[in-house]
C-alpha atoms as a PDB file:
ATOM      1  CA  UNK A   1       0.515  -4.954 -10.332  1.00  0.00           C
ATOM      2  CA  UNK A   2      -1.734  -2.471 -11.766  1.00  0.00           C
ATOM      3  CA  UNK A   3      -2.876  -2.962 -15.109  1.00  0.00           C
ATOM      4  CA  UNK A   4      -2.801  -0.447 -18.021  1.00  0.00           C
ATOM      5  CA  UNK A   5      -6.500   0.538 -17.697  1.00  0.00           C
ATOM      6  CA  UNK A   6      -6.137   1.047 -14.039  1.00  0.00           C
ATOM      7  CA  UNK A   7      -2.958   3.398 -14.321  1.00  0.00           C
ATOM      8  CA  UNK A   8      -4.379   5.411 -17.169  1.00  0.00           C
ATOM      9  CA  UNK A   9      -7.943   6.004 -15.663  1.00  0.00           C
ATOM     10  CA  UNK A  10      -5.915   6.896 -12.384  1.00  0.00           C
ATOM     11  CA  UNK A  11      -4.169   9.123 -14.346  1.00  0.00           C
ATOM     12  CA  UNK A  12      -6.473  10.981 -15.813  1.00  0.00           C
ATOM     13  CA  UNK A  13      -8.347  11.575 -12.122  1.00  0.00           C
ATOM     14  CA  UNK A  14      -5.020  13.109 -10.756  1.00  0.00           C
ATOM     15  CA  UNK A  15      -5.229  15.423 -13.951  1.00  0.00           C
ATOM     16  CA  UNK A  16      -8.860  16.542 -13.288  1.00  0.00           C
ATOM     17  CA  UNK A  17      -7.519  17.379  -9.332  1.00  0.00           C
ATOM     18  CA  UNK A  18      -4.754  19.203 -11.078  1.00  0.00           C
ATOM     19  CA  UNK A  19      -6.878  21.363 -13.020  1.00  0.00           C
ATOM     20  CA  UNK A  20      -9.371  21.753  -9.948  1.00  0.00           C
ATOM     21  CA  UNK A  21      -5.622  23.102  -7.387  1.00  0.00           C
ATOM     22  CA  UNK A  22      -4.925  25.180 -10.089  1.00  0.00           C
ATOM     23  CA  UNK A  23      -8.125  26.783 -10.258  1.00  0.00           C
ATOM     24  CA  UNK A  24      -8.410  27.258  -6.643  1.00  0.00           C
ATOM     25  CA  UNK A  25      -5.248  28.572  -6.340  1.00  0.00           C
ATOM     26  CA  UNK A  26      -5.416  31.581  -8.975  1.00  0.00           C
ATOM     27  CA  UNK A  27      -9.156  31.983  -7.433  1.00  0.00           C
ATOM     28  CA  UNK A  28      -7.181  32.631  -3.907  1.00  0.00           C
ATOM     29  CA  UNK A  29      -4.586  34.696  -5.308  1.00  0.00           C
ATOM     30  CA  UNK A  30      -7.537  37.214  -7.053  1.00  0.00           C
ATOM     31  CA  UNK A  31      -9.282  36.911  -3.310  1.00  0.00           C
ATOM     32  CA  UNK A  32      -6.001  37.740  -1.732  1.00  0.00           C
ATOM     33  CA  UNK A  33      -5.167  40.857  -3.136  1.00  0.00           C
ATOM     34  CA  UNK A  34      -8.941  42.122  -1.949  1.00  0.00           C
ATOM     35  CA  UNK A  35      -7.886  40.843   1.550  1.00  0.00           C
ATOM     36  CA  UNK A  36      -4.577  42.708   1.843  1.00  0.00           C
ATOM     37  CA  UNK A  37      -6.235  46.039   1.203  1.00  0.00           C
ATOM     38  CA  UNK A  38      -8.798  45.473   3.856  1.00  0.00           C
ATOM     39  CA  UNK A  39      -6.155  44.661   6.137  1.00  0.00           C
ATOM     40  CA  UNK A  40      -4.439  48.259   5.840  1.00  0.00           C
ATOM     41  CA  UNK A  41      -8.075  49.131   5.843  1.00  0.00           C
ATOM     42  CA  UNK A  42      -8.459  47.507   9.327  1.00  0.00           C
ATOM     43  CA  UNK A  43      -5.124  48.374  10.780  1.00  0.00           C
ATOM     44  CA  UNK A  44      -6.681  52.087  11.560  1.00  0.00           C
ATOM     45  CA  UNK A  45      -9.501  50.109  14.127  1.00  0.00           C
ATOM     46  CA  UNK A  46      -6.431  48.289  15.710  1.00  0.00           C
ATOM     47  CA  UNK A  47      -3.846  51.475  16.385  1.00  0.00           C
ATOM     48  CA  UNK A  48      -7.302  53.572  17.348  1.00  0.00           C
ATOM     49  CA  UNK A  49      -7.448  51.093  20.283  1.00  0.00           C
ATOM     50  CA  UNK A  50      -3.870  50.749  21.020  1.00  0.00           C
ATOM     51  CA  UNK A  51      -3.899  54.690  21.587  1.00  0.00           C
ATOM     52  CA  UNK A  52      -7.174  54.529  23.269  1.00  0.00           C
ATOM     53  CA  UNK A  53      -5.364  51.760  26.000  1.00  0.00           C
ATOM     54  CA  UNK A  54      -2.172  53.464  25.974  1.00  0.00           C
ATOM     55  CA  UNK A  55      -3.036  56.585  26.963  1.00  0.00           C
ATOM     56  CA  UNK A  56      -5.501  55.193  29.646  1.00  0.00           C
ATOM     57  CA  UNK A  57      -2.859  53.249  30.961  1.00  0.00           C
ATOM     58  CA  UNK A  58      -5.219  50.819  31.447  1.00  0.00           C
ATOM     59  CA  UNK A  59      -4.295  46.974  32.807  1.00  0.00           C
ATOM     60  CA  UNK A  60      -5.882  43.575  32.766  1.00  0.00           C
ATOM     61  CA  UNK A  61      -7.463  42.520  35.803  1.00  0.00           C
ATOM     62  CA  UNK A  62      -5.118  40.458  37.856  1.00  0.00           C
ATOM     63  CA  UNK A  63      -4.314  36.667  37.865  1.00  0.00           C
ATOM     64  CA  UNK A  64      -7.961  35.140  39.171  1.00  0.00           C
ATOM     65  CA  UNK A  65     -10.423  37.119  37.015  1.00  0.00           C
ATOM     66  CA  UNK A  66     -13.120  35.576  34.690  1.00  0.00           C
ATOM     67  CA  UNK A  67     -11.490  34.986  31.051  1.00  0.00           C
ATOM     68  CA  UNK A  68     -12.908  34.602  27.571  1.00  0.00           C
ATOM     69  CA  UNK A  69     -11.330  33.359  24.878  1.00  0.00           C
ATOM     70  CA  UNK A  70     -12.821  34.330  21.372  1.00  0.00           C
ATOM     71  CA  UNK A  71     -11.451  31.898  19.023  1.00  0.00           C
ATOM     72  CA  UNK A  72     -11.383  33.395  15.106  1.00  0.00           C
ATOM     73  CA  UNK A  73     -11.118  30.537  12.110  1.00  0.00           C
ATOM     74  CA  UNK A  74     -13.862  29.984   9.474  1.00  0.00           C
ATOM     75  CA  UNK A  75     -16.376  27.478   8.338  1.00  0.00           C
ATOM     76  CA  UNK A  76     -13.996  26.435   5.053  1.00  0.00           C
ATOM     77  CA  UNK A  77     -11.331  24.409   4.970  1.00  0.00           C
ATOM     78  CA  UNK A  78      -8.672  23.709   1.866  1.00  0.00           C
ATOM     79  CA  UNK A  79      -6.160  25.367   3.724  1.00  0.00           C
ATOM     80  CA  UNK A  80      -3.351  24.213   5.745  1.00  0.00           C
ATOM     81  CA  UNK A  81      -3.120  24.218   9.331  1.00  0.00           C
ATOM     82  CA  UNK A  82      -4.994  28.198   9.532  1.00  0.00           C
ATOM     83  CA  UNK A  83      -7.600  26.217  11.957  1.00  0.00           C
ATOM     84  CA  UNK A  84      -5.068  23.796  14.159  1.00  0.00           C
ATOM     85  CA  UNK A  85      -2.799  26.612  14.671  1.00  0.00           C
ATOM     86  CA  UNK A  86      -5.408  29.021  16.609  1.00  0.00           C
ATOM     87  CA  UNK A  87      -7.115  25.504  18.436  1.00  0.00           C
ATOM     88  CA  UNK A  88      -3.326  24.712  19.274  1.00  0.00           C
ATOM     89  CA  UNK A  89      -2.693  28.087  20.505  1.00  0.00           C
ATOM     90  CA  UNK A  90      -6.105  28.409  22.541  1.00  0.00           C
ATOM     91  CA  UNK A  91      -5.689  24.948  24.161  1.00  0.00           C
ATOM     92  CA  UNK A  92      -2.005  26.233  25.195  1.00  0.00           C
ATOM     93  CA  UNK A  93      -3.084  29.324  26.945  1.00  0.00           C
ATOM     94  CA  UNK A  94      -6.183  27.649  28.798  1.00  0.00           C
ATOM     95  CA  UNK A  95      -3.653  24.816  30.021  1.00  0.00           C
ATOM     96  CA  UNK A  96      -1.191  27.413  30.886  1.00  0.00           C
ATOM     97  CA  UNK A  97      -4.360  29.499  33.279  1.00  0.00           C
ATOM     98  CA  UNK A  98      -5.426  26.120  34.635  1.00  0.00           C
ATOM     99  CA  UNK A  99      -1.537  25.782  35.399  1.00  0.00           C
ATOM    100  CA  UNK A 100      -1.990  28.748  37.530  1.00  0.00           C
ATOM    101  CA  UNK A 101      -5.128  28.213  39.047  1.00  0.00           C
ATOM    102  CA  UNK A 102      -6.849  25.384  39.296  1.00  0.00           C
ATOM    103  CA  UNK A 103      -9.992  26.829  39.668  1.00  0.00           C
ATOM    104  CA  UNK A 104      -9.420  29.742  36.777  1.00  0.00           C
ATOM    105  CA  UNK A 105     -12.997  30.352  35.043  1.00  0.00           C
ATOM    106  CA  UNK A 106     -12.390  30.292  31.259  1.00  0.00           C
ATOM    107  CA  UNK A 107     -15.377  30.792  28.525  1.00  0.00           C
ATOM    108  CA  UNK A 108     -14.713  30.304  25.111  1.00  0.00           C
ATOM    109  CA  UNK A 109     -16.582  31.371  21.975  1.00  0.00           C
ATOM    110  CA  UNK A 110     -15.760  30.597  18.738  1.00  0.00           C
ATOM    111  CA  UNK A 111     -16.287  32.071  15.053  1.00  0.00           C
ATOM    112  CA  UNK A 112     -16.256  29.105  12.525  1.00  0.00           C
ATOM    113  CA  UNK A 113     -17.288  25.798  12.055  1.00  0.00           C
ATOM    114  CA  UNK A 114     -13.606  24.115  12.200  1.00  0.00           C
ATOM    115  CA  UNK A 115     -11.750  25.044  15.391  1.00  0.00           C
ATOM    116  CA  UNK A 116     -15.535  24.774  16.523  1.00  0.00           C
ATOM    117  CA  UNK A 117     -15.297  21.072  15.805  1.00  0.00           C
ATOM    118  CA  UNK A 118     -11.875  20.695  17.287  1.00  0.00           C
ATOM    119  CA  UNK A 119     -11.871  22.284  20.331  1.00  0.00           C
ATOM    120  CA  UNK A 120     -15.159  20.888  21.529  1.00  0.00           C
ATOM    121  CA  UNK A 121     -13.685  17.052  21.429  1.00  0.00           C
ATOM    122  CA  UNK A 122     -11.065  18.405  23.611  1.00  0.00           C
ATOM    123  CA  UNK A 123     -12.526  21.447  25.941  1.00  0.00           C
ATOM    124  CA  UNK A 124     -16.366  20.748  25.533  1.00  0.00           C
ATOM    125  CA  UNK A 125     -16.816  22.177  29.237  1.00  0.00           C
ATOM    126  CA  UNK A 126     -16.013  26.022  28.355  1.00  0.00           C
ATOM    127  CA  UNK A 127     -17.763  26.444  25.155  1.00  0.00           C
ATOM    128  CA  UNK A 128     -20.401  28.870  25.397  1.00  0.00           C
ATOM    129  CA  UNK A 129     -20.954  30.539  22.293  1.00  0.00           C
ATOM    130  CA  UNK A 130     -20.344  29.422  18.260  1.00  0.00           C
ATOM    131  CA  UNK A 131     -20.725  31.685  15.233  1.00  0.00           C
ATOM    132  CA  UNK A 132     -20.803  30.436  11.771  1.00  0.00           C
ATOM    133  CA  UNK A 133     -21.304  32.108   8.274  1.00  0.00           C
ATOM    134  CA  UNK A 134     -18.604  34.622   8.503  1.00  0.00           C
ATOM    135  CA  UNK A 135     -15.729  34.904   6.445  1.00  0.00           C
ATOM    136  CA  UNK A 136     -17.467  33.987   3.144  1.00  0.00           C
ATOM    137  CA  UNK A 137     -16.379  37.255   2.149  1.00  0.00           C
ATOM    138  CA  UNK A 138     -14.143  39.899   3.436  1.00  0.00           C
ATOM    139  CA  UNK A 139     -15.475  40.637   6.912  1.00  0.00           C
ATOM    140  CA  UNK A 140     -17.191  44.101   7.509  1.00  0.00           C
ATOM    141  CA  UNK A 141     -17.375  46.102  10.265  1.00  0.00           C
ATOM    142  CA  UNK A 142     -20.964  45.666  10.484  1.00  0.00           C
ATOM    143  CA  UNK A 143     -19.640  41.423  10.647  1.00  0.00           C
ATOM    144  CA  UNK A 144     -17.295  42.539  13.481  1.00  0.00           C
ATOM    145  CA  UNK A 145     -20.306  44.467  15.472  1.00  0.00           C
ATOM    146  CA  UNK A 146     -22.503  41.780  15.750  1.00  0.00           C
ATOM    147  CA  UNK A 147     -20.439  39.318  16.957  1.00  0.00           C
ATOM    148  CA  UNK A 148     -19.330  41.756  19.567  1.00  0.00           C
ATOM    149  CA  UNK A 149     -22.891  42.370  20.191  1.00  0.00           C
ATOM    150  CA  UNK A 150     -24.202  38.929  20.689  1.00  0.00           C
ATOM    151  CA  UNK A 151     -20.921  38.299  23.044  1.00  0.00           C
ATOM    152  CA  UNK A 152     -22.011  41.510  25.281  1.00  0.00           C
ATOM    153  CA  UNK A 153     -25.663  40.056  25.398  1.00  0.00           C
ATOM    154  CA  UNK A 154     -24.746  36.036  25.505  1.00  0.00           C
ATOM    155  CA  UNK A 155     -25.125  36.460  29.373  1.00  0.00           C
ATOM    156  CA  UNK A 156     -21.138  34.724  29.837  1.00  0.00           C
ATOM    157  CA  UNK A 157     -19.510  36.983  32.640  1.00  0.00           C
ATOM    158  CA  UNK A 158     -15.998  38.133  31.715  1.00  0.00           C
ATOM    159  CA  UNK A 159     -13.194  40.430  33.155  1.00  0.00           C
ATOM    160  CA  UNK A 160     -11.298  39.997  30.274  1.00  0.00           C
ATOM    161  CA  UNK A 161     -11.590  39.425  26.509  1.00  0.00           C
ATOM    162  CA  UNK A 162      -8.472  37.511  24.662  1.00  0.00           C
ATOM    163  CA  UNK A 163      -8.958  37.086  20.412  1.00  0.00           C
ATOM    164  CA  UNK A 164      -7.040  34.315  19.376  1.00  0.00           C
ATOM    165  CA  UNK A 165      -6.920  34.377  15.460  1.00  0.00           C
ATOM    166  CA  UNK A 166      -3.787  33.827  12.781  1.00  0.00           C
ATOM    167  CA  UNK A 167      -1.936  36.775  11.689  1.00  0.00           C
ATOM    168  CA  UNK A 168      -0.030  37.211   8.479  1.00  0.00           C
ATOM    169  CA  UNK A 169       4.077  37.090   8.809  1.00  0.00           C
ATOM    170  CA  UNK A 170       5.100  36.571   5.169  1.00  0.00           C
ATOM    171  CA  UNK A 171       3.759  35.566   1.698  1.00  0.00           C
ATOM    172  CA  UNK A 172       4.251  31.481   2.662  1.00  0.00           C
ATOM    173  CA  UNK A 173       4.039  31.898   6.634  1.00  0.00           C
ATOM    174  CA  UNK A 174       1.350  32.865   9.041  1.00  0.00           C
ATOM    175  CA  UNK A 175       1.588  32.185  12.771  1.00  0.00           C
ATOM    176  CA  UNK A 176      -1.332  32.028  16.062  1.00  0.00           C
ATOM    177  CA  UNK A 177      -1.575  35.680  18.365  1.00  0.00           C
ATOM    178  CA  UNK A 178      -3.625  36.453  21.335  1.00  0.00           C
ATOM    179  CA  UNK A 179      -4.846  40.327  21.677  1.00  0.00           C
ATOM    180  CA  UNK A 180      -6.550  40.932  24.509  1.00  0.00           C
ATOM    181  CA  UNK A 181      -9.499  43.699  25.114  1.00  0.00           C
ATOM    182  CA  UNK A 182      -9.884  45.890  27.996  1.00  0.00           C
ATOM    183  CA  UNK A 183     -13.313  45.791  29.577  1.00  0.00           C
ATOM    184  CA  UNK A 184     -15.630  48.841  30.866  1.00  0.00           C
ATOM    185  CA  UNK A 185     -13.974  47.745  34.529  1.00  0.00           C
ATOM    186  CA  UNK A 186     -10.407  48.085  33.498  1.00  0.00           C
ATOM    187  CA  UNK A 187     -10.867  51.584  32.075  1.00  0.00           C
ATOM    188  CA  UNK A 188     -13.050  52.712  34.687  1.00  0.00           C
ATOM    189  CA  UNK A 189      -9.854  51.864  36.764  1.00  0.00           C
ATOM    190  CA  UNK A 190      -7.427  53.264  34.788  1.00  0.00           C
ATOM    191  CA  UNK A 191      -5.547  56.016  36.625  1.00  0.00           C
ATOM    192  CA  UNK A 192      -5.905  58.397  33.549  1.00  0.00           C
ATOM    193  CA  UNK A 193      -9.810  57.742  33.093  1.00  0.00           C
ATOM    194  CA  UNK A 194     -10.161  58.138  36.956  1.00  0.00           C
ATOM    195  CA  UNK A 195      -8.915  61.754  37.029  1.00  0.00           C
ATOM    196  CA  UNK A 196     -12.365  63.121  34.894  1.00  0.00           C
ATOM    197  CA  UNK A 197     -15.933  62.318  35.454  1.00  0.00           C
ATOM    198  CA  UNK A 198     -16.623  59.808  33.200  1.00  0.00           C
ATOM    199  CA  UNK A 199     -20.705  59.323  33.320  1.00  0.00           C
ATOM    200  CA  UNK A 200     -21.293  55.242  33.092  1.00  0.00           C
ATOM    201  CA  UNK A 201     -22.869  54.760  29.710  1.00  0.00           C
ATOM    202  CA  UNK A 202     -19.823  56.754  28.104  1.00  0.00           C
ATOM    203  CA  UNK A 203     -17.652  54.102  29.287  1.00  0.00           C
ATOM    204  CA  UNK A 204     -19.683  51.106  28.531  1.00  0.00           C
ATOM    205  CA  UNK A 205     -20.285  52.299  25.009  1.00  0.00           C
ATOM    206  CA  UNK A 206     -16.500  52.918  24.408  1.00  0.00           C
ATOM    207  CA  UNK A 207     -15.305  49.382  25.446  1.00  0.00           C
ATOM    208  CA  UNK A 208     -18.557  48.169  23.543  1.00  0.00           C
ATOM    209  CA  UNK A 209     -16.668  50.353  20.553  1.00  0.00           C
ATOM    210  CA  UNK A 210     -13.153  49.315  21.555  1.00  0.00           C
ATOM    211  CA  UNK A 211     -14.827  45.031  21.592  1.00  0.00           C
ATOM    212  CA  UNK A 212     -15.958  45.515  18.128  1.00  0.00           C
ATOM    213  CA  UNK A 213     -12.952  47.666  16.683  1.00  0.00           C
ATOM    214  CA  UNK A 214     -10.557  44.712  17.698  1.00  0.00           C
ATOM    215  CA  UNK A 215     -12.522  42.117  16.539  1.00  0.00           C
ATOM    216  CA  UNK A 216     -12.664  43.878  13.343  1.00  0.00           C
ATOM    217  CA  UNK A 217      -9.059  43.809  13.411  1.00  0.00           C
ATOM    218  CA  UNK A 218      -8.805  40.427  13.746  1.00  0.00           C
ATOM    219  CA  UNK A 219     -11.165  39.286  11.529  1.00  0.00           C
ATOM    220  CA  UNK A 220      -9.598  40.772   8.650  1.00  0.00           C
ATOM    221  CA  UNK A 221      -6.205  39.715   9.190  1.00  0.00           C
ATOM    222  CA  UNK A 222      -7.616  36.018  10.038  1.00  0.00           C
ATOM    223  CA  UNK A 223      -9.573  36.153   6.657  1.00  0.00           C
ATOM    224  CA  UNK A 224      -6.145  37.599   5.028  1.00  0.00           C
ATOM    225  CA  UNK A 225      -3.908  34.728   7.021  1.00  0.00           C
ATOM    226  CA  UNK A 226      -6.656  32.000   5.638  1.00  0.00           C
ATOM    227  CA  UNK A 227      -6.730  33.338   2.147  1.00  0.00           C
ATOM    228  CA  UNK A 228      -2.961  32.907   1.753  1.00  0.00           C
ATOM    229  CA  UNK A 229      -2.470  29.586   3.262  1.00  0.00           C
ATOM    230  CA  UNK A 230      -5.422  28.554   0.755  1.00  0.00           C
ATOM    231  CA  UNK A 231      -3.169  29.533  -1.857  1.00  0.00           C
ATOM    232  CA  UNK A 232      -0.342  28.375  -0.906  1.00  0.00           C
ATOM    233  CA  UNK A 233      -1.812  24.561  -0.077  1.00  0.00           C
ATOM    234  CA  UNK A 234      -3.114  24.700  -3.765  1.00  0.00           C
ATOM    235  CA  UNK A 235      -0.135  25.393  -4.890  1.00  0.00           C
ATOM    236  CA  UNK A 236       1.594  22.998  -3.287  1.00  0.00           C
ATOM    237  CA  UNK A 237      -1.144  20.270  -4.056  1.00  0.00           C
ATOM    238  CA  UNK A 238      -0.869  21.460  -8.319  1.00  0.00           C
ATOM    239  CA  UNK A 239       2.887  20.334  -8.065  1.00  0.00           C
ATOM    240  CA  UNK A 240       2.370  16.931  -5.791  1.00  0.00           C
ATOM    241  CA  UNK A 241      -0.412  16.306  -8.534  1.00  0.00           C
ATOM    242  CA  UNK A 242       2.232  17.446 -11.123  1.00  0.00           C
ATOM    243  CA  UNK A 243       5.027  14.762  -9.969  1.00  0.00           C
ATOM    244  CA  UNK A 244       2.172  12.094  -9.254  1.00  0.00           C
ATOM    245  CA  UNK A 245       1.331  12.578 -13.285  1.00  0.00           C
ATOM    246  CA  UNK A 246       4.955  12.115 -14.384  1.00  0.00           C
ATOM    247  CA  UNK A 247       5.119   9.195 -12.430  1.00  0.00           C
ATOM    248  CA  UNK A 248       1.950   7.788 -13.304  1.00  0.00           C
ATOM    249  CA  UNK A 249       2.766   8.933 -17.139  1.00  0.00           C
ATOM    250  CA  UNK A 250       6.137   7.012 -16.710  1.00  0.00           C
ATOM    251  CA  UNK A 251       5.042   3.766 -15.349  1.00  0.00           C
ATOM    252  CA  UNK A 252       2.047   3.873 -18.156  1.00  0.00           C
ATOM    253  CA  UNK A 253       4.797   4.168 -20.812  1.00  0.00           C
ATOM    254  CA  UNK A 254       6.816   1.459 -19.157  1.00  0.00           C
ATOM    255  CA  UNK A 255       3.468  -0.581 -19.279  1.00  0.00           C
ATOM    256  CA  UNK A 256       3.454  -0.139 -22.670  1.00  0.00           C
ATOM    257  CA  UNK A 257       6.330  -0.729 -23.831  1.00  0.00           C
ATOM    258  CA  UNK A 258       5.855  -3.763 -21.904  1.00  0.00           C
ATOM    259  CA  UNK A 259       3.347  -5.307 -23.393  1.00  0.00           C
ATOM    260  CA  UNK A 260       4.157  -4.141 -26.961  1.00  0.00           C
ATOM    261  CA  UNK A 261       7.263  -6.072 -26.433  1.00  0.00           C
ATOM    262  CA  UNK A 262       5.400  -8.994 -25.681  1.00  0.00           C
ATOM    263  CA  UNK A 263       3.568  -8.863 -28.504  1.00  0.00           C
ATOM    264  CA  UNK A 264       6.457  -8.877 -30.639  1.00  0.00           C
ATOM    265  CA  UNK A 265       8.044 -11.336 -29.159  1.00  0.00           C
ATOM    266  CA  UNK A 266       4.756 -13.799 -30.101  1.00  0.00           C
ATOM    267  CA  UNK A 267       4.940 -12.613 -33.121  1.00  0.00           C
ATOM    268  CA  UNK A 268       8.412 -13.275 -34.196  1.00  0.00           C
ATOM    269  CA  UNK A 269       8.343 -16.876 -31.985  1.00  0.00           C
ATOM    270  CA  UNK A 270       5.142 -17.511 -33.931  1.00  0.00           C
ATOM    271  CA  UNK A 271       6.759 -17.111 -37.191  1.00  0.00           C
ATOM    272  CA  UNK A 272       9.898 -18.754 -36.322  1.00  0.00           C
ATOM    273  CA  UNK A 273       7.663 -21.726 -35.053  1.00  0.00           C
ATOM    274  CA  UNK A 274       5.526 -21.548 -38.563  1.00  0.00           C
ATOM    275  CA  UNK A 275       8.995 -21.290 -40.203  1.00  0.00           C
ATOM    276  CA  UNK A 276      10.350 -24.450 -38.646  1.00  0.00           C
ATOM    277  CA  UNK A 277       7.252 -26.590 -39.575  1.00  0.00           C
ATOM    278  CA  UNK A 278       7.632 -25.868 -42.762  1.00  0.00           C
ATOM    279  CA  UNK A 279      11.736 -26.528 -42.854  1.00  0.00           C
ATOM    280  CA  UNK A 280      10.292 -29.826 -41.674  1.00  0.00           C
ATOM    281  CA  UNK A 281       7.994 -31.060 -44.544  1.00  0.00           C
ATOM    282  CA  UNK A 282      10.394 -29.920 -47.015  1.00  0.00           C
ATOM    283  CA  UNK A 283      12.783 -32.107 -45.400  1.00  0.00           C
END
């Protein structure tokens, strides 16, 4: 059984952690609000594409083509499953194209340490590409532009671009989403592209554009996604250190009592033991 010392230094460690959750948490709520504003910011890169496609009418190359996966987490941790959820989600959709083909040629590239970490114990053979060093802050566009850049010139050959990254569903929930990127190809060969003369370099530079507009997108509402669940796994670790100290506090007091008790009862058999001996000589 623990001793007093041992429950009361113990105690006061789980009250330092305490105060260091509780700072972490009101640091991600300040962070968070910053976030949510350059999400709304963002959203204007992501519906500029989704007219762009739409009114292309372009399509993904059929079943067959060369895929990449671009995998969006951070090089922090502190916060929930926001890394294990896009790894899950990425390791689902290769097994799901390897399902179809056997021979299905899938890249991926990853931004952040962590689901960098993970998903090269488990799919070593198609990682091409790591960043690190973003999401410090909240991401820029000039962030989202040279990732898309060094993706363009990393020499991996690709029909298709897929973002897997964590998007925000409510204040305590987030869940994994794959949005995929048309390619120069697929809007050359959209009908609605094909019925003007579209000089090469025009297209290339627009899904260049279209590339770094969605991983903007992404990168925000990733960074947004992680920010919350950082809050929310403080909070959650303030109140298990919160119980932990009333229970610590309790068994301490129970301790004490204890041996106070103990004491007493020395005492008083001491004195009834000094009160005897003398009973005895007067006798």
């Amino acid at each position: 059984m623990a001793t007093l010392r041992e429950i009361e230094l113990r105690l006061k460690s789980v009250r330092n952690i305490e105060k260091i959750t509780k700072s972490m948490k009101m640091i991600a709520a300040t962070k968070l609000t910053k976030a949510q504003r350059a999400v709304n910011s963002a959203k204007a890169y992501g519906a500029a594409n989704a007219e762009v496609f739409k009114n292309s009418e372009a399509a993904l190359p059929e079943e067959g083509g060369k895929k990449l996966y671009v995998v969006i987490s951070s090089d922090k941790g502190l916060c929930g499953g926001i890394h294990s959820s896009v790894s899950k989600a990425t390791r689902a959709a290769v097994k799901e194209d390897k399902e179809k083909d056997a021979n299905a040629d899938v890249t991926i590239m990853v931004v952040g340490d962590k689901s960098k970490a993970q998903l090269s114990r488990v799919l070593p053979q198609n990682l091409a590409l790591t960043f690190n060093g973003v999401g410090k802050d909240v991401p820029t566009f000039g962030d989202a532009c040279a990732i898309a850049d060094l993706i363009l010139t990393s020499g991996v050959e690709f029909d298709s671009v897929h973002l897997v990254y964590n998007k925000v569903v409510s204040a305590l929930a987030f869940e994994s989403a794959i949005q995929s990127v048309f390619g120069e190809e697929a809007l050359k060969n959209s009908p609605n592209f094909k019925t003007y003369e579209m000089e090469d370099d025009a297209t290339k530079d627009l899904a260049e554009f279209a590339l770094a507009n969605a991983v903007y997108a992404v990168l925000v509402e990733g960074h947004a996604a992680e920010i919350n669940s950082r809050r929310n796994a403080m909070d959650n670790a303030s109140k298990n250190a919160g119980d932990m100290i009333n229970s610590l506090t309790m068994k301490y007091n129970r301790g004490r009592q204890a041996a106070i008790t103990n004491e007493l009862v020395d005492i008083i058999t001491g004195a009834s033991g000094k009160c005897q001996y003398f009973l005895f000589l007067s006798i």
